[in-house]
Protein backbone atom coordinates (compact mmCIF):
# COMPACT_ATOMS: atom_id res chain seq x y z
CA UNK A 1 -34.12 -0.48 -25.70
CA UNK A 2 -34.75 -2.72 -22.64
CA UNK A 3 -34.51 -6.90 -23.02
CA UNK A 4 -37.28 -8.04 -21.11
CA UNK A 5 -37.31 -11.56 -19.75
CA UNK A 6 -38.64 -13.30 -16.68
CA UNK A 7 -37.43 -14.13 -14.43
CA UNK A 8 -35.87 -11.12 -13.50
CA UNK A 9 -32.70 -10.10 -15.16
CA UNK A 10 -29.39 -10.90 -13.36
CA UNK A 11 -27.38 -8.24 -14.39
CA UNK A 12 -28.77 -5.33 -16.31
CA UNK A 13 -26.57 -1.68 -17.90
CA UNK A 14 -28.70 0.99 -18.24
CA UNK A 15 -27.89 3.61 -20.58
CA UNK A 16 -24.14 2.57 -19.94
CA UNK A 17 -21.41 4.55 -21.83
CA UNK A 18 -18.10 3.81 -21.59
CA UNK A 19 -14.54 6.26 -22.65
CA UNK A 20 -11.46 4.52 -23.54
CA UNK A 21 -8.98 7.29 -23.59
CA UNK A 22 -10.81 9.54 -26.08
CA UNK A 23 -12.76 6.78 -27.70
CA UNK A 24 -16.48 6.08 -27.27
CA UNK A 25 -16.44 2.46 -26.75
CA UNK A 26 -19.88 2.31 -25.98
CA UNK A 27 -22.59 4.56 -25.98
CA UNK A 28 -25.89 4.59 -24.09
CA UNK A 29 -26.23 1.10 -24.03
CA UNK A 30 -29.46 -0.69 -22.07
CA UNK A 31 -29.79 -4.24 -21.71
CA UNK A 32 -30.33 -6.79 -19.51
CA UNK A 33 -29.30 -10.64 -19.03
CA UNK A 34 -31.65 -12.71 -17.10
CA UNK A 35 -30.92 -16.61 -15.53
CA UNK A 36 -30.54 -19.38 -17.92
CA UNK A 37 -30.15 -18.03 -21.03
CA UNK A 38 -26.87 -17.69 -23.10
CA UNK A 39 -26.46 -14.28 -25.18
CA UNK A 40 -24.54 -13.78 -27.82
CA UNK A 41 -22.78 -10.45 -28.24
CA UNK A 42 -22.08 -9.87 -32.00
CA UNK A 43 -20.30 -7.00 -34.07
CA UNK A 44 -17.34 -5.68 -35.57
CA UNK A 45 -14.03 -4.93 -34.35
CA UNK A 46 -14.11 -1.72 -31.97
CA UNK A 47 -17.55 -2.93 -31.31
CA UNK A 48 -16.98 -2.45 -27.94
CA UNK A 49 -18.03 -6.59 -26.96
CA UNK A 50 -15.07 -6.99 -24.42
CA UNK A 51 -15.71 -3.29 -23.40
CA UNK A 52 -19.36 -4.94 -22.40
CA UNK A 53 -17.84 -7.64 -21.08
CA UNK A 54 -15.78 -6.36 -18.44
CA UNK A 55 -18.07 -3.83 -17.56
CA UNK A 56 -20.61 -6.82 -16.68
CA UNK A 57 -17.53 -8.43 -14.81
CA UNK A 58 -16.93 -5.35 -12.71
CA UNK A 59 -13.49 -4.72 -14.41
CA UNK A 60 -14.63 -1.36 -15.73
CA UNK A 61 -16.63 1.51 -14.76
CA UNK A 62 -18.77 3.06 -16.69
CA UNK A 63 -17.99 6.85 -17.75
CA UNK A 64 -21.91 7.39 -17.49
CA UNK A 65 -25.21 4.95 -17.07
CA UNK A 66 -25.74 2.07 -14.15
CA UNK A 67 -24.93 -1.13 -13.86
CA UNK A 68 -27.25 -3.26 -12.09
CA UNK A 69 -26.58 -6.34 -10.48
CA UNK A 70 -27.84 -8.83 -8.04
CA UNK A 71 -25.31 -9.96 -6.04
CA UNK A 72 -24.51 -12.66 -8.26
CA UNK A 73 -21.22 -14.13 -8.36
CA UNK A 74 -19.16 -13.75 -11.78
CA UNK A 75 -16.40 -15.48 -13.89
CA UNK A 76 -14.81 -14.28 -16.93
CA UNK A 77 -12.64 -15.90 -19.28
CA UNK A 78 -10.83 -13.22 -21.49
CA UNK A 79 -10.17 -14.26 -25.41
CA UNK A 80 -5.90 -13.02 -24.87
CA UNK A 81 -4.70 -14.71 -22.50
CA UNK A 82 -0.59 -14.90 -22.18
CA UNK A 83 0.97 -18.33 -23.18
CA UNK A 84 3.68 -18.09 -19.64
CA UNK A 85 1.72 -18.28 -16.44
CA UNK A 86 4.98 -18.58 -14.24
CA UNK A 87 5.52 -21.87 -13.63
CA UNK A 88 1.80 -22.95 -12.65
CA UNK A 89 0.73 -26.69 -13.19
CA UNK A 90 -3.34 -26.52 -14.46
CA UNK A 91 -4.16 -27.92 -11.08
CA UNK A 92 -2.57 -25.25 -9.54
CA UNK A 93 -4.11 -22.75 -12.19
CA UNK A 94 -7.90 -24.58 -11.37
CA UNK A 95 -7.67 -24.58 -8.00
CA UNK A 96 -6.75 -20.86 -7.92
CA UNK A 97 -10.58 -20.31 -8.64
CA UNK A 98 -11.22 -21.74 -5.12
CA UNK A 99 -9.46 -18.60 -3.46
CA UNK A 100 -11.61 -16.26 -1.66
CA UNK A 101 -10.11 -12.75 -0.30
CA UNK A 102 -10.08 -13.67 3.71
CA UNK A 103 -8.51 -12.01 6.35
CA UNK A 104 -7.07 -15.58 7.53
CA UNK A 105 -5.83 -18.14 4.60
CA UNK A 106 -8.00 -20.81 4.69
CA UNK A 107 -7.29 -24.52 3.02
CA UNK A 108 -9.44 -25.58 0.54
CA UNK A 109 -12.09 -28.40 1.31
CA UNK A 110 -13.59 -31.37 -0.01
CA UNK A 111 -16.07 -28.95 -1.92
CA UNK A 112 -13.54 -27.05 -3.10
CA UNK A 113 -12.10 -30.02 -4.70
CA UNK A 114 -14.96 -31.65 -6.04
CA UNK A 115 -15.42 -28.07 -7.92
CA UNK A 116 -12.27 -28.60 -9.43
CA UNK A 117 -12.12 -31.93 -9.83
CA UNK A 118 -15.57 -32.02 -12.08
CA UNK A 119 -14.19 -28.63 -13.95
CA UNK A 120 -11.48 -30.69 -15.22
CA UNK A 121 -13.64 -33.94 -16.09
CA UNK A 122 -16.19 -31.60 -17.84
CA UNK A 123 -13.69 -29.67 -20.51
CA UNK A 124 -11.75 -33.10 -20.24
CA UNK A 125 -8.25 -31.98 -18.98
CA UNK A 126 -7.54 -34.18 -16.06
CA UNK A 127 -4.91 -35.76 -17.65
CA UNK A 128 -3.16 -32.47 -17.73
CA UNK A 129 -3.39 -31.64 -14.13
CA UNK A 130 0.66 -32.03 -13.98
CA UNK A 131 1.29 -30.09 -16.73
CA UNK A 132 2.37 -26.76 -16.73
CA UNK A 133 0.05 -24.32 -18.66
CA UNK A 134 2.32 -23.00 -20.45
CA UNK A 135 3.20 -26.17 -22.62
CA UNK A 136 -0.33 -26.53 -23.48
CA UNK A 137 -1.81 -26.07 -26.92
CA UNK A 138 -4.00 -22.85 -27.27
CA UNK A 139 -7.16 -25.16 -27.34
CA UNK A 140 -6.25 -27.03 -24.12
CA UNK A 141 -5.06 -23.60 -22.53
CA UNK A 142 -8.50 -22.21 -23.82
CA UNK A 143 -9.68 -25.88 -22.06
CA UNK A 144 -8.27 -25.05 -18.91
CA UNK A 145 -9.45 -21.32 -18.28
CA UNK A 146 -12.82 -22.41 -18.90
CA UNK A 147 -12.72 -25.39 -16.35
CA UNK A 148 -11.02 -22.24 -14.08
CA UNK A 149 -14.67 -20.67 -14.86
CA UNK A 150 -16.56 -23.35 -13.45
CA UNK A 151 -14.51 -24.60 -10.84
CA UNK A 152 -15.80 -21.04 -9.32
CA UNK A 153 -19.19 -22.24 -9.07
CA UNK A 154 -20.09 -18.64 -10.52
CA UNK A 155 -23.52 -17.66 -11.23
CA UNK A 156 -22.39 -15.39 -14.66
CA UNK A 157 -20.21 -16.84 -17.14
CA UNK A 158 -18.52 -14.34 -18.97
CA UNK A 159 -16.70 -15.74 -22.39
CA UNK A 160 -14.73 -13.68 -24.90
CA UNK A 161 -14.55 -15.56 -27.81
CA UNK A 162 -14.49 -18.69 -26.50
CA UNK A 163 -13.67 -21.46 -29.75
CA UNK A 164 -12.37 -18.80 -32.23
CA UNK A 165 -9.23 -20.49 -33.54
CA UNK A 166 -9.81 -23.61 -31.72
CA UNK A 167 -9.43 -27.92 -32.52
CA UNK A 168 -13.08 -29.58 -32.79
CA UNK A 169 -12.84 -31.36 -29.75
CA UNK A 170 -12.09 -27.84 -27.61
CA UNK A 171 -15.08 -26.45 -29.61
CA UNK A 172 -17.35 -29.16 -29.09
CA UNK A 173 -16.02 -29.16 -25.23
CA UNK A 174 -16.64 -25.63 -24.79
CA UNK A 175 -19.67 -25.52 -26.16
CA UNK A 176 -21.78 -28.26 -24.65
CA UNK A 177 -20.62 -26.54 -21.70
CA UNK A 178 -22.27 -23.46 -22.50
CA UNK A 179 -25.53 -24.87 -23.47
CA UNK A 180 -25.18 -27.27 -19.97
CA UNK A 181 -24.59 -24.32 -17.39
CA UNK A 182 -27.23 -22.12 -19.01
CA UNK A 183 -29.91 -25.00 -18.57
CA UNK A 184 -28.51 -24.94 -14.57
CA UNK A 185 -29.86 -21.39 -14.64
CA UNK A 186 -26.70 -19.68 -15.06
CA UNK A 187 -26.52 -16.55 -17.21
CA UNK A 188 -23.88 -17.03 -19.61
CA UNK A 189 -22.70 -13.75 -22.02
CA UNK A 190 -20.42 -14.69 -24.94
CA UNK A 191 -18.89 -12.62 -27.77
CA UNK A 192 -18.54 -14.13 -31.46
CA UNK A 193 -17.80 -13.55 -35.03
CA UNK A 194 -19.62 -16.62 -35.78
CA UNK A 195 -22.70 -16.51 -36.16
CA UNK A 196 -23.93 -20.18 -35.92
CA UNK A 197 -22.49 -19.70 -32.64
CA UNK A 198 -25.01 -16.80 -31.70
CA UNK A 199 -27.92 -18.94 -33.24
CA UNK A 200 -27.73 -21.48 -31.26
CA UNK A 201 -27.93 -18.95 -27.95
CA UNK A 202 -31.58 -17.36 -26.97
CA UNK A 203 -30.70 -14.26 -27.29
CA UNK A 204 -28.37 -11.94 -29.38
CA UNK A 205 -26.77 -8.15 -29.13
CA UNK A 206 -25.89 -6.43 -32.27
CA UNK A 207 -23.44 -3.76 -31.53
CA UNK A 208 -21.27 -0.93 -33.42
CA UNK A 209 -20.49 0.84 -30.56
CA UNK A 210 -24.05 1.36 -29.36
CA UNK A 211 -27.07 -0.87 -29.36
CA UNK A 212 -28.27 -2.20 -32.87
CA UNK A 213 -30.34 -4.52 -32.08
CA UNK A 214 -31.29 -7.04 -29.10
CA UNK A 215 -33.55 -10.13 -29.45
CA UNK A 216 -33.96 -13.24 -30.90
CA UNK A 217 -31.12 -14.70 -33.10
CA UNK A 218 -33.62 -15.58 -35.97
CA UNK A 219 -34.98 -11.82 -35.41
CA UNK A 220 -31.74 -9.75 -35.22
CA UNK A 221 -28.93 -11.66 -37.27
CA UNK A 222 -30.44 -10.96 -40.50
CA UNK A 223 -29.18 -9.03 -43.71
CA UNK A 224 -30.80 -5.55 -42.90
CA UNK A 225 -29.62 -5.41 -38.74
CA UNK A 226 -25.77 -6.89 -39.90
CA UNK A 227 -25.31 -4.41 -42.36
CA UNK A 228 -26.12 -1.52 -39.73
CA UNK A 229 -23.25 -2.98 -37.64
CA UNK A 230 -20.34 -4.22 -40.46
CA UNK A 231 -21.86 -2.09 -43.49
CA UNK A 232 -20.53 -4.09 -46.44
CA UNK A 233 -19.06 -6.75 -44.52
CA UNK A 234 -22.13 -8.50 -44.81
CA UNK A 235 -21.34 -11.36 -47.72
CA UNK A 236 -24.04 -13.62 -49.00
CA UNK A 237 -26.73 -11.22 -49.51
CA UNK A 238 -26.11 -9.50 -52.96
CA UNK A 239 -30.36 -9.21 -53.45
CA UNK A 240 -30.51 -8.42 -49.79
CA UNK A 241 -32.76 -11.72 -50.17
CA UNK A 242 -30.06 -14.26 -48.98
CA UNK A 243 -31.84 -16.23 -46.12
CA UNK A 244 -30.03 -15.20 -42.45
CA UNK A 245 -28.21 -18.54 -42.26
CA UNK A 246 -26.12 -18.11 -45.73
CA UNK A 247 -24.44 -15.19 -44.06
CA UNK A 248 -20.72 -14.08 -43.33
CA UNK A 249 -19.39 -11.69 -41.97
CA UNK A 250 -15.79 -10.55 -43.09
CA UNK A 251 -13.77 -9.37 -40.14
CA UNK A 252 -10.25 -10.53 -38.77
CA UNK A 253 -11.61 -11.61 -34.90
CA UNK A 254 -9.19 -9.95 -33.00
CA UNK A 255 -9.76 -6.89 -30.85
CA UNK A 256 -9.62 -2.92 -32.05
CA UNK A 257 -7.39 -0.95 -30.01
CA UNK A 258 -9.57 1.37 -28.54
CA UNK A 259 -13.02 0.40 -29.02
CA UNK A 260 -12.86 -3.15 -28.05
């Protein structure tokens, strides 16, 4: 099944499969991600969502199918991220996304600190430029790899679970983001367990380790396509009559060991 949108899509796998160890994580997955939208990839543990996602981010290959890109530039923020960064202040943790491999060091410019400098007025963590990461909260850690995102200037935002477990005001941060750099024409691909969080994205992948369903959130997160992907771990729909937004889905949002 191929998403079709226009404009074209940004980033595309076709028929991608990928092996972890001797676990399918994916299988013969086709899709496609286009310029500003936000997608929401949904399913249960061992899914394989962060398999998708750093396949997209050029992390890892695929054992079989094609990934096709653009050229466009990418950022990922991963959902585990270790609480000791050495001793790195966040403006020396933001400012890292201004690196570029050269063959001479350059010093960054007055572009390369606006970048930063509106990253960290945007998730609202200027105040903690002078304080090391690792004394952070999880939500203004979570705060500050997401400014690290955008302070890239990339054109695909990649975002593994980006408010599970978070405050309200590192939710609400993160999110307006989201729905601001997809209306700049980014392409932004998150996973979720929650699915208000996938509604309120255009478009939404069901997976269980291969393709469900792709489409619509009104269209795909309903009763019959959930219950392909958790089987009984759809609650709320006892007549299989429930309307789509009276859902949950029972699951522990952390990652499977293999199928990820």
């Amino acid at each position: 099944m191929i998403l079709i949108m226009d404009p074209a899509p940004r980033i595309a796998l076709r028929d991608v499969s990928v092996m972890r160890g001797d676990h399918i994580a994916l299988s013969g997955v086709t899709v496609a991600f286009a310029p500003g939208t936000a997608t929401a990839l949904v399913g249960p543990n061992g899914s394989g969502k962060t398999t998708m996602l750093e396949v997209l981010a050029g992390l890892r290959s695929p054992t079989s199918g094609l990934v096709h890109g653009d050229g466009s530039t990418v950022a990922l923020v991963p959902q585990r991220h270790a609480r000791s960064w050495m001793p790195l202040t966040v403006s020396e943790v933001l400012r890292m996304a201004r690196f570029r491999p050269t063959v001479v060091p350059r010093r960054l410019g007055a572009h390369d600190h606006a970048a930063v400098d509106g990253a960290a007025g945007r998730l609202g963590v200027r105040a903690l430029l002078d304080r090391p990461l690792d004394q952070l909260s999880f939500g203004q850690r979570q705060r500050v790899l997401v400014a690290q995102a955008l302070a890239r200037e990339a054109d695909v935002l990649l975002l593994d679970e980006p408010i599970t477990g978070l405050d309200l005001l590192s939710q609400e941060r993160i999110l307006t983001v989201i729905e601001e750099e997809r209306h700049d024409g980014r392409t932004v691909v998150l996973t979720t367990h929650h699915l208000d969080e996938a509604r309120h994205c255009d478009e939404a992948v069901v997976l269980d380790g291969r393709l469900v369903a792709v489409g619509p959130p009104d269209d795909v997160l309903v009763p019959a396509v959930l219950r392909k992907a958790y089987g009984e771990r759809v609650l709320g729909d006892h007549a299989h009559h429930a309307h789509a937004h009276d859902l949950v889905l029972v699951d522990d949002h952390g990652h499977g060991h293999d199928g990820r």
